[in-house]
Protein backbone atom coordinates (compact mmCIF):
# COMPACT_ATOMS: atom_id res chain seq x y z
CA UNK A 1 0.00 0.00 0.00
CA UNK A 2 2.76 2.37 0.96
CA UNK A 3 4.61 1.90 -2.33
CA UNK A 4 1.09 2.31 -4.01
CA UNK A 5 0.40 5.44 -2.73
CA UNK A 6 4.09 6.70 -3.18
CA UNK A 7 3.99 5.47 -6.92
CA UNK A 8 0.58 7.69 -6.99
CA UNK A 9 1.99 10.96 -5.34
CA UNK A 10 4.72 10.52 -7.77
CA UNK A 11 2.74 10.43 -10.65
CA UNK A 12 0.77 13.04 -9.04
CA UNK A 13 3.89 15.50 -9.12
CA UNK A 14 5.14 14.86 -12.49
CA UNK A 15 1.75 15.25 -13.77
CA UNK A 16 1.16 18.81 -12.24
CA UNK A 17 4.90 19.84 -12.13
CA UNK A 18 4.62 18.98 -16.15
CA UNK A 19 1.44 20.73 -16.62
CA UNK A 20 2.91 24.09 -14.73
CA UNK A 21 5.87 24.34 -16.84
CA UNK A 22 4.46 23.73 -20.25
CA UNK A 23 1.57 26.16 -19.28
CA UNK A 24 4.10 28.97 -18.29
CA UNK A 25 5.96 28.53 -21.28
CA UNK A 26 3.03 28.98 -23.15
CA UNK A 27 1.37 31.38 -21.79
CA UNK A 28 2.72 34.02 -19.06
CA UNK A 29 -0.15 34.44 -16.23
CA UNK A 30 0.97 37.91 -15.48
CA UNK A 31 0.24 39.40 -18.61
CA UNK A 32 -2.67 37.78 -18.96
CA UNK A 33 -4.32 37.82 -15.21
CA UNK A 34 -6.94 40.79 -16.40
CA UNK A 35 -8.33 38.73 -18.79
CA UNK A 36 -8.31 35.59 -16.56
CA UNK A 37 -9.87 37.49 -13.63
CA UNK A 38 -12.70 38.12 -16.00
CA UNK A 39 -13.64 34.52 -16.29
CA UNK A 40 -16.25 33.43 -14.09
CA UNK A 41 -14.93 29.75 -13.58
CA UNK A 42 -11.35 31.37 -13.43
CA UNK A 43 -12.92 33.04 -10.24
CA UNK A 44 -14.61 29.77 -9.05
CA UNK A 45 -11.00 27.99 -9.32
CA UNK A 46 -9.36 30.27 -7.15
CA UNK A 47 -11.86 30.24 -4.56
CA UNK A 48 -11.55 26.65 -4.60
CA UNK A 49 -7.40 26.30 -4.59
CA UNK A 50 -7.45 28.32 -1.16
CA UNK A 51 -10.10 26.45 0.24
CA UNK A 52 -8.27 23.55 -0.55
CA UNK A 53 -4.85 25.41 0.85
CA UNK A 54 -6.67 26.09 4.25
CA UNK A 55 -7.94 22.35 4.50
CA UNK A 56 -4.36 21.37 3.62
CA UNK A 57 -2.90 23.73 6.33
CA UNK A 58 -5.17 23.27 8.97
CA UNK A 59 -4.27 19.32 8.29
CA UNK A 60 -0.50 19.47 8.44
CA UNK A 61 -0.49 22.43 11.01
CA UNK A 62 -1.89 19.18 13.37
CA UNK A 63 0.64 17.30 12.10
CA UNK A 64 4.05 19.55 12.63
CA UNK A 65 5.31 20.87 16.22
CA UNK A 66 7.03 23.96 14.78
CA UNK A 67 5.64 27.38 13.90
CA UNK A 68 8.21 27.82 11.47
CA UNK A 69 8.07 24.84 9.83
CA UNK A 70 3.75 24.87 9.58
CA UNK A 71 4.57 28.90 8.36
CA UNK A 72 7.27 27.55 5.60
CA UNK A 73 4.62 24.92 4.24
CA UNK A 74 1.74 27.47 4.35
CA UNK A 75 4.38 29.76 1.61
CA UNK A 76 4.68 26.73 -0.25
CA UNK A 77 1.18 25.24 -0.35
CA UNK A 78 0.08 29.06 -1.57
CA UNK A 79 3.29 29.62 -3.84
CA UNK A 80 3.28 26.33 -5.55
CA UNK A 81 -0.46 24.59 -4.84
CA UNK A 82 -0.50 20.70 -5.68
CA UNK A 83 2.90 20.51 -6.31
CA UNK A 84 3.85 21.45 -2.74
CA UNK A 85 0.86 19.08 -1.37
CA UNK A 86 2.19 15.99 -3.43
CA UNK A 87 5.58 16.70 -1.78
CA UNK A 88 4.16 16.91 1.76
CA UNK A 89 2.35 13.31 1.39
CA UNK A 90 5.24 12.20 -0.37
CA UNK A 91 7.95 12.85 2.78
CA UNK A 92 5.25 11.82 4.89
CA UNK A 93 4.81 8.24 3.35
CA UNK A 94 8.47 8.39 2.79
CA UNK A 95 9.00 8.56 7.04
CA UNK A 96 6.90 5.81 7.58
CA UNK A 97 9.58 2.92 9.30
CA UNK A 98 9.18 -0.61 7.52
CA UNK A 99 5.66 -2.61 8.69
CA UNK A 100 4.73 0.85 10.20
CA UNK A 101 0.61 1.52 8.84
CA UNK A 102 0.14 3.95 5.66
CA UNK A 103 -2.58 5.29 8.20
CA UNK A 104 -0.01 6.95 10.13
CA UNK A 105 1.48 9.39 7.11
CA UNK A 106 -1.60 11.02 7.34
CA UNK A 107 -3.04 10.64 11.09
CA UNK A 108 -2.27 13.71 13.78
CA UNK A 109 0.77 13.06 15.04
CA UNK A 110 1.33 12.43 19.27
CA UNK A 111 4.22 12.73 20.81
């Protein structure tokens, strides 16, 4: 299951890291973010990537002890979106000892 889920966040990555950098090299956002903010569904997507971003922080804020660290992931979650997320699950999975449960890569952490 582990390796399952890793082989998915991977693909996961790639997928989105690809999609970023062949969109910004066709198309610059910045010159084109008044006619983007014009688009109704443009609109609806942002709304709905920082939802997602507070869900996402609110999770991993549970999950790491240190303000810094929780404030460094918040940049990156906002700055880079999925591709930060993927990366999260993926060094979470990636901690997980040998017969440890995948359950526990994304469960609160105790100490």
């Amino acid at each position: 299951m582990k390796n399952t889920l890793i082989s998915l966040f991977t693909i996961l990555f790639i997928y989105i890291t690809y999609t970023v950098v062949s969109t910004s090299i066709q198309s610059n956002l910045f010159t084109e973010w008044n006619y983007l903010a014009s688009i109704p569904w443009m609109k609806a997507t942002l709304v709905d990537f920082y939802i997602n971003t507070i869900v996402i922080f609110a999770w991993m804020s549970f999950r790491e002890n240190s303000w810094v660290v929780r404030i460094v992931w918040l940049i990156l979650f906002v700055l880079l979106g999925s591709m930060a997320t993927t990366i999260y699950v993926l060094i979470q999975l990636f901690k997980l000892k040998d017969g440890e449960p995948v359950q526990n890569a994304f469960l609160i952490k105790t100490n």
